[in-house]
PDB file of N, CA and C in Angstrom:
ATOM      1  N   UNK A   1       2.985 -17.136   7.655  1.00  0.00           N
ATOM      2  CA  UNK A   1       4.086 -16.193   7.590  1.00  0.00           C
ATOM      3  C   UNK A   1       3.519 -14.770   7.532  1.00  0.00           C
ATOM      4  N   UNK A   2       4.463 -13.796   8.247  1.00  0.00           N
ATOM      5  CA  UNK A   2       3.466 -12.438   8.313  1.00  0.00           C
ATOM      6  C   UNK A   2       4.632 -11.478   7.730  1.00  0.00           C
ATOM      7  N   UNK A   3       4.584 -10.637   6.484  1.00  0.00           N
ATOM      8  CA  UNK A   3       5.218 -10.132   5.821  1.00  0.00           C
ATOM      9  C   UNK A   3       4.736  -8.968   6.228  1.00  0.00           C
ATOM     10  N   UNK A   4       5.776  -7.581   5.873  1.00  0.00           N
ATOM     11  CA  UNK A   4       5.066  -5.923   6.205  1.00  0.00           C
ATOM     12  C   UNK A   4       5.420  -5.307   5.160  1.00  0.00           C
ATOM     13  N   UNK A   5       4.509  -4.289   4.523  1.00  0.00           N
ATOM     14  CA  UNK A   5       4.877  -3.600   3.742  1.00  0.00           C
ATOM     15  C   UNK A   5       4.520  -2.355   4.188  1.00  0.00           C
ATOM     16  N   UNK A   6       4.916  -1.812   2.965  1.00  0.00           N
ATOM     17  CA  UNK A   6       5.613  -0.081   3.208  1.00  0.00           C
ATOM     18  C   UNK A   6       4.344   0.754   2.555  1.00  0.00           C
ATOM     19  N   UNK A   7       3.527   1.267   3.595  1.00  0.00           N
ATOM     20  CA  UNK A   7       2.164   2.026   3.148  1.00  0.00           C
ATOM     21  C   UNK A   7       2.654   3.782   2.972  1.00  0.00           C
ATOM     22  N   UNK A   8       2.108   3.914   1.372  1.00  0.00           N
ATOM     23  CA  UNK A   8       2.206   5.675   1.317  1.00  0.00           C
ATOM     24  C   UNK A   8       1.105   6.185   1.088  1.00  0.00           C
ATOM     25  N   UNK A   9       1.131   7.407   2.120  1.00  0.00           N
ATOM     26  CA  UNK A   9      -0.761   8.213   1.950  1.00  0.00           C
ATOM     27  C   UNK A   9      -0.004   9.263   1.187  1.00  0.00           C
ATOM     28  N   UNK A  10      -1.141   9.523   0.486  1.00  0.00           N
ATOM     29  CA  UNK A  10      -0.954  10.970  -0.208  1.00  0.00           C
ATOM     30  C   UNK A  10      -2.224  11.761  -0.086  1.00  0.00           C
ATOM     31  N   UNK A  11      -2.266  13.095   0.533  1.00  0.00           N
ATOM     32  CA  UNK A  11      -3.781  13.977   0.187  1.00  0.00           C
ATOM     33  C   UNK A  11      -4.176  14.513  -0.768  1.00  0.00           C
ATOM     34  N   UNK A  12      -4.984  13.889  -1.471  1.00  0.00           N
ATOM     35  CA  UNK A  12      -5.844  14.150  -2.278  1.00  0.00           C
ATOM     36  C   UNK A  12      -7.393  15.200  -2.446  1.00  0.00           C
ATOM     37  N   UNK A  13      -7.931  15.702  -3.276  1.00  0.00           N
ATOM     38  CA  UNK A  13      -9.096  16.564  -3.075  1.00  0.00           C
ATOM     39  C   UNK A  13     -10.147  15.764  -2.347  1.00  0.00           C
ATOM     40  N   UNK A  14      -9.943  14.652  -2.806  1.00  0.00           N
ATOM     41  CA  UNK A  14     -11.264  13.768  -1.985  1.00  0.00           C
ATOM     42  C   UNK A  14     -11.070  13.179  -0.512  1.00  0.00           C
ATOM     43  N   UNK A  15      -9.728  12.957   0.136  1.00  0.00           N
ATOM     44  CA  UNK A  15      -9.481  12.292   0.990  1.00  0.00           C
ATOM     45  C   UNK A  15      -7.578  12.188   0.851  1.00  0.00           C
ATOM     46  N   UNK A  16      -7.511  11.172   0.970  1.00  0.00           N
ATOM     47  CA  UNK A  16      -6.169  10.278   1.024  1.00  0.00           C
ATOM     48  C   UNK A  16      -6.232   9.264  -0.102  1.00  0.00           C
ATOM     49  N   UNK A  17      -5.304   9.118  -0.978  1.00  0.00           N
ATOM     50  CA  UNK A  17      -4.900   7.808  -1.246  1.00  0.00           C
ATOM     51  C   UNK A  17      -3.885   6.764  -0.785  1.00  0.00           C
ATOM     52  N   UNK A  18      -3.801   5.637  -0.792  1.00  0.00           N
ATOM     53  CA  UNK A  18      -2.795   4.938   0.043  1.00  0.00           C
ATOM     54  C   UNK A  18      -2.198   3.709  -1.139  1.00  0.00           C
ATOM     55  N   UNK A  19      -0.994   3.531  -1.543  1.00  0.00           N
ATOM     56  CA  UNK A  19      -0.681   2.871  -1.960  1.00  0.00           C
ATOM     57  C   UNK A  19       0.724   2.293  -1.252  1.00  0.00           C
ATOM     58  N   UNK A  20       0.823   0.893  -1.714  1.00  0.00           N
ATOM     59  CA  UNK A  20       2.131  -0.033  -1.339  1.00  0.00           C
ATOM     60  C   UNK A  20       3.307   0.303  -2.221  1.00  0.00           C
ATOM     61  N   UNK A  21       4.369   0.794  -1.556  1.00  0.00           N
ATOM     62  CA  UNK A  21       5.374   0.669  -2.059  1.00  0.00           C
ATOM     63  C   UNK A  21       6.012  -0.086  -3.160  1.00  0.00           C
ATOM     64  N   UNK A  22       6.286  -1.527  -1.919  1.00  0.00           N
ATOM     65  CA  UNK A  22       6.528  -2.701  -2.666  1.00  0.00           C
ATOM     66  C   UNK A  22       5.701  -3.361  -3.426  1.00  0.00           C
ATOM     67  N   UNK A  23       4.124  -3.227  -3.671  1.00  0.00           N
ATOM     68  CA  UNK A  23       2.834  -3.724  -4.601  1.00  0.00           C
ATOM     69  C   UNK A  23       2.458  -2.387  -4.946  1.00  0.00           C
ATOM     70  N   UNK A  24       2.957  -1.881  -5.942  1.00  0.00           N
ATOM     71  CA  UNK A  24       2.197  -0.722  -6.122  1.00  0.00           C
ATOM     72  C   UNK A  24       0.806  -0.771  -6.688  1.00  0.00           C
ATOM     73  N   UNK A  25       0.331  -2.257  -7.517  1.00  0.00           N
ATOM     74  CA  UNK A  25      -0.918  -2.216  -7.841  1.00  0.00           C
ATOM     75  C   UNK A  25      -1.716  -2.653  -6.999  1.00  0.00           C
ATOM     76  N   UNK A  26      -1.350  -2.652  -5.602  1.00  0.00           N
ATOM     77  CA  UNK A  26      -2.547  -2.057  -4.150  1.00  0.00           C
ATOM     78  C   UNK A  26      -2.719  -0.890  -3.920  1.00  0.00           C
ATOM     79  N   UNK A  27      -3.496  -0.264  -4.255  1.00  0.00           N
ATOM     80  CA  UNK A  27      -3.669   1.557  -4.109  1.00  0.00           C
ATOM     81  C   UNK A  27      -5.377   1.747  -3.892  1.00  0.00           C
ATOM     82  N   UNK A  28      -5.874   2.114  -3.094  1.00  0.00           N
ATOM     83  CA  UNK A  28      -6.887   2.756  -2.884  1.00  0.00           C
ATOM     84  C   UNK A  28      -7.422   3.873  -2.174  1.00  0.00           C
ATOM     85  N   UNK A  29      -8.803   4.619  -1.740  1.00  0.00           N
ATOM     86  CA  UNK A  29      -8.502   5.756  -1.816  1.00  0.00           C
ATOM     87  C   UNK A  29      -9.545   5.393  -0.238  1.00  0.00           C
ATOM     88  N   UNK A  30      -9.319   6.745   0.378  1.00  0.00           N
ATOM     89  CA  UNK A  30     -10.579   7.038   1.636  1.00  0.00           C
ATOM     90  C   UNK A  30     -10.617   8.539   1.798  1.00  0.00           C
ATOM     91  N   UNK A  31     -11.661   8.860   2.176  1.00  0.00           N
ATOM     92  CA  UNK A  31     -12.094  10.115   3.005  1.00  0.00           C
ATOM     93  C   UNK A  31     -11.464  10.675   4.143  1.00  0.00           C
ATOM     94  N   UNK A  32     -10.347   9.870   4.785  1.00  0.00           N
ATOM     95  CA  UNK A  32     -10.132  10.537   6.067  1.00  0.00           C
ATOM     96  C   UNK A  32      -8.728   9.670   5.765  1.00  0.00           C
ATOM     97  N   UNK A  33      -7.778   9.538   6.871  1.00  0.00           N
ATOM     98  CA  UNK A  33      -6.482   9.033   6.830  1.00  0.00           C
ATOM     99  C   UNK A  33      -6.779   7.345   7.295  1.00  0.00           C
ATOM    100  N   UNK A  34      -7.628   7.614   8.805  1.00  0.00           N
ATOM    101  CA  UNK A  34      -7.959   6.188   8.940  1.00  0.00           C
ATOM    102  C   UNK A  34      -9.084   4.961   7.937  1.00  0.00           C
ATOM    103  N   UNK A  35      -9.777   5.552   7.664  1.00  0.00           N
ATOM    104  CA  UNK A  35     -10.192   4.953   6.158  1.00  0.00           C
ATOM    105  C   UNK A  35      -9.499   4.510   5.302  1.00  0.00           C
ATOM    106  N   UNK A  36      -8.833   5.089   4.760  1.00  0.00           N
ATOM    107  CA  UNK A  36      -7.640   4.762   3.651  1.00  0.00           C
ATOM    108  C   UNK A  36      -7.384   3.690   4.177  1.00  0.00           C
ATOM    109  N   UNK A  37      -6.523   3.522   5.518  1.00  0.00           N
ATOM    110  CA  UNK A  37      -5.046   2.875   6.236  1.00  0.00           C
ATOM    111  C   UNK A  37      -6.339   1.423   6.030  1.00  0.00           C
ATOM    112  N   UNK A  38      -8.061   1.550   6.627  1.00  0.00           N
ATOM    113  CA  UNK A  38      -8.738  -0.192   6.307  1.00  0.00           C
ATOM    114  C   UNK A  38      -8.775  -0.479   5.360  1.00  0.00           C
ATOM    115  N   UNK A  39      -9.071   0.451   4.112  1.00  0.00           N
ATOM    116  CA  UNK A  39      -9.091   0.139   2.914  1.00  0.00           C
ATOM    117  C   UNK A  39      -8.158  -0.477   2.405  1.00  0.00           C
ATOM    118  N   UNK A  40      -7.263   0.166   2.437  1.00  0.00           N
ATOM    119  CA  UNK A  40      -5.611  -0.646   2.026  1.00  0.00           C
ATOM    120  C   UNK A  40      -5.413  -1.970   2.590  1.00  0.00           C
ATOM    121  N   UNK A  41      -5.502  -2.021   4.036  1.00  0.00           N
ATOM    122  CA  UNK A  41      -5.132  -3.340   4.514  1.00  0.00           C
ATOM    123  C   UNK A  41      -6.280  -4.506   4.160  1.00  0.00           C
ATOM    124  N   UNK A  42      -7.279  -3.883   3.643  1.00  0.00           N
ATOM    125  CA  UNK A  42      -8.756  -5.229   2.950  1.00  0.00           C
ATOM    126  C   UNK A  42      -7.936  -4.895   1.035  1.00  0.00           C
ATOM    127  N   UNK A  43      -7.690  -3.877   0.507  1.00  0.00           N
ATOM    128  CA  UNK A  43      -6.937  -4.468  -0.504  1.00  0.00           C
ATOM    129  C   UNK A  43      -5.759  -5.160  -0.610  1.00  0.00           C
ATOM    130  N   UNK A  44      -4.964  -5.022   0.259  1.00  0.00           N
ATOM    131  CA  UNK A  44      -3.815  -6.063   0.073  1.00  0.00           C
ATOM    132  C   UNK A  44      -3.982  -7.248   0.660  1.00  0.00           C
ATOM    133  N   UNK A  45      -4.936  -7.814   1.927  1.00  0.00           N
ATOM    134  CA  UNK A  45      -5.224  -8.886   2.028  1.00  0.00           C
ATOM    135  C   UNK A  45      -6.326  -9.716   0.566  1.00  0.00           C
ATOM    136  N   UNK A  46      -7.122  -8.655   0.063  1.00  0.00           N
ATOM    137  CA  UNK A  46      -7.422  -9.014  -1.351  1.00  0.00           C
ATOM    138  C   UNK A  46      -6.483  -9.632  -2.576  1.00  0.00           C
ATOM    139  N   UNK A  47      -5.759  -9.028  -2.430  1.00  0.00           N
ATOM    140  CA  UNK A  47      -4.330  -8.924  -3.392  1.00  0.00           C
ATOM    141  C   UNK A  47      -3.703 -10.200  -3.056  1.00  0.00           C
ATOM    142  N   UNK A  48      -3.891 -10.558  -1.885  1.00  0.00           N
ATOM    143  CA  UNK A  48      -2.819 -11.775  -1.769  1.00  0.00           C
ATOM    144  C   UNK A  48      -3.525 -13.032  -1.597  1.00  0.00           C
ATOM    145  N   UNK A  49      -4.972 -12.677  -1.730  1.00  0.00           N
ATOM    146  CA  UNK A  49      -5.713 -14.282  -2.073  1.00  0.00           C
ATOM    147  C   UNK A  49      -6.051 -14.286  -3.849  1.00  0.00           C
ATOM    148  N   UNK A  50      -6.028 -12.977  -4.290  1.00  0.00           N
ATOM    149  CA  UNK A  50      -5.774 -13.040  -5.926  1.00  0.00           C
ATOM    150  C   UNK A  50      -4.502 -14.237  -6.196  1.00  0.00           C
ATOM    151  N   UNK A  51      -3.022 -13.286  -5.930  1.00  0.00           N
ATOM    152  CA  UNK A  51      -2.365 -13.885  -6.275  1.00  0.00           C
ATOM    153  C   UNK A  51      -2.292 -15.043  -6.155  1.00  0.00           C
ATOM    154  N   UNK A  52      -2.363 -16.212  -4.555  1.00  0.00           N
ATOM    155  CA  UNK A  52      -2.808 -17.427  -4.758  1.00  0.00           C
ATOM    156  C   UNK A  52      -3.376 -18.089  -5.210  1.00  0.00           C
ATOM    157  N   UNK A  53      -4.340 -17.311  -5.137  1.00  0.00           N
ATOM    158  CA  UNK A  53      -5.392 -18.575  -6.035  1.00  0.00           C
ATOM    159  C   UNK A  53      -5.091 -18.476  -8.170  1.00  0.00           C
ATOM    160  N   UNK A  54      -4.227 -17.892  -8.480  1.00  0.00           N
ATOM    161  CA  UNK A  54      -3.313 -17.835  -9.451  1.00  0.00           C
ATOM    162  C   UNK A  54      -2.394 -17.989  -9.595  1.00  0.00           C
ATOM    163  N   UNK A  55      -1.921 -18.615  -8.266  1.00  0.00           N
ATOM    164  CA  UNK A  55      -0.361 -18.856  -8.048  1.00  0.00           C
ATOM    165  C   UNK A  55       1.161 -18.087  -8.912  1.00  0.00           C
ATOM    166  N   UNK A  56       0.643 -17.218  -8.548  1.00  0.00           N
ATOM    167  CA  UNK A  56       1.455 -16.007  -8.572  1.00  0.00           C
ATOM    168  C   UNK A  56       2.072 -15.749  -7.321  1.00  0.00           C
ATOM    169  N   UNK A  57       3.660 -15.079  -7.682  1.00  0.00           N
ATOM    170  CA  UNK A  57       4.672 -14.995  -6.647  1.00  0.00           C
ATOM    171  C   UNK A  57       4.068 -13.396  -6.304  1.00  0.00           C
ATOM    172  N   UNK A  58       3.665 -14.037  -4.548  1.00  0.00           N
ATOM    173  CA  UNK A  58       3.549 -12.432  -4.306  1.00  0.00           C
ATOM    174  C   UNK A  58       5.014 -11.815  -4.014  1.00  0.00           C
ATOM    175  N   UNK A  59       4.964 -10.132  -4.062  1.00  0.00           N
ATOM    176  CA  UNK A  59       5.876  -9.774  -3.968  1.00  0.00           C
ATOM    177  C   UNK A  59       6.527  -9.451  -2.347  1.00  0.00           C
ATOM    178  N   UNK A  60       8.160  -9.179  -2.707  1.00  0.00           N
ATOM    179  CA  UNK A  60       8.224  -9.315  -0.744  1.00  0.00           C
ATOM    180  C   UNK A  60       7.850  -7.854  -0.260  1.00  0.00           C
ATOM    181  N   UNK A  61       7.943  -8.079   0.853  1.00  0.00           N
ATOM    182  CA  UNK A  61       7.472  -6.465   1.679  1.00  0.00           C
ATOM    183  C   UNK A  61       8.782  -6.047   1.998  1.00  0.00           C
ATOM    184  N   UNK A  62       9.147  -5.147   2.978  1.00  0.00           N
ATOM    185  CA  UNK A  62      10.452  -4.392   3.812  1.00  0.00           C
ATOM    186  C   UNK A  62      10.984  -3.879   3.087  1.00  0.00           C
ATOM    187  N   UNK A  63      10.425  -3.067   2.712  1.00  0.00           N
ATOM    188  CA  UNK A  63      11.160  -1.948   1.478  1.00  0.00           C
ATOM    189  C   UNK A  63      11.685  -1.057   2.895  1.00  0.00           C
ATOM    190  N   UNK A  64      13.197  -0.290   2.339  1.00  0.00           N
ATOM    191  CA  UNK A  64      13.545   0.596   3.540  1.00  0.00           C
ATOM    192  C   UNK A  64      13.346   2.045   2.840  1.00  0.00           C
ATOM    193  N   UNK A  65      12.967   2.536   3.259  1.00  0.00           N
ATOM    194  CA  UNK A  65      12.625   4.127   2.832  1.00  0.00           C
ATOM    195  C   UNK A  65      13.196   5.364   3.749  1.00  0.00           C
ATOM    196  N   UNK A  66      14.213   6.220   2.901  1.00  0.00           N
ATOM    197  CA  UNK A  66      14.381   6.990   3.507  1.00  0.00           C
ATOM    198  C   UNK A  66      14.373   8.444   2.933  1.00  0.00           C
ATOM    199  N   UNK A  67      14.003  10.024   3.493  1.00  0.00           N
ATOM    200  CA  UNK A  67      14.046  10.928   2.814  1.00  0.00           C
ATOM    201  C   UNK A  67      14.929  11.801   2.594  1.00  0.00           C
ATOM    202  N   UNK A  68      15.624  12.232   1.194  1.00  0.00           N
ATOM    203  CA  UNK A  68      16.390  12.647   0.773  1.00  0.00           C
ATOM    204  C   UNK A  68      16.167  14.468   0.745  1.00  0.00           C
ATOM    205  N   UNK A  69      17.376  15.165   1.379  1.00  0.00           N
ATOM    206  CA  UNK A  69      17.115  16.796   1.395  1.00  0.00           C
ATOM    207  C   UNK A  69      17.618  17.017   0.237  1.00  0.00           C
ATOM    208  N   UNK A  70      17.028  18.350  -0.432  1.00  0.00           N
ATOM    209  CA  UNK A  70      17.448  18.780  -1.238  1.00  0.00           C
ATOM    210  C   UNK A  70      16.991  20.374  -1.277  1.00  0.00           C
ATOM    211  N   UNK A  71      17.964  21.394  -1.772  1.00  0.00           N
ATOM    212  CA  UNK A  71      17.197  22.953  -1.389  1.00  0.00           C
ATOM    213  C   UNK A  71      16.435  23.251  -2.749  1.00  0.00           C
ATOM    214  N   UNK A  72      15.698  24.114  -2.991  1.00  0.00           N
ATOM    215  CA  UNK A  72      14.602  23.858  -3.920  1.00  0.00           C
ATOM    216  C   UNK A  72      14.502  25.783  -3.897  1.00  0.00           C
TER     217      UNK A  72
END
């Protein structure tokens, strides 16, 4: 089964960090944007042989995200 989740970069002094929406305790960091985006996808494929092999309910993906205006 192939589930998708919802990746957020943020720039940081060092690079990017990238964390999952819907798993927020998948978060890691890279030097460049495309770094991050492998890093992330080798931690959450990490993340989801954790949870199995602990049989733990992973969580679902398809979070819908949308951005809200506001004047500031």
């Amino acid at each position: 089964m192939i589930c998708t989740y919802t990746a957020k970069y943020t720039k940081i002094k060092s690079g990017y960090m990238g964390q999952l929406v819907e798993w927020p305790e998948v978060v890691t960091e890279g030097k460049n944007l495309e770094e991050c985006r492998a890093m992330l996808q080798d931690a959450l494929h990490e993340m989801v042989l954790a949870y199995r092999q602990q049989k733990k309910e992973i969580p679902p993906g398809g979070a819908l995200l949308e951005q809200i205006p506001v004047q500031v």
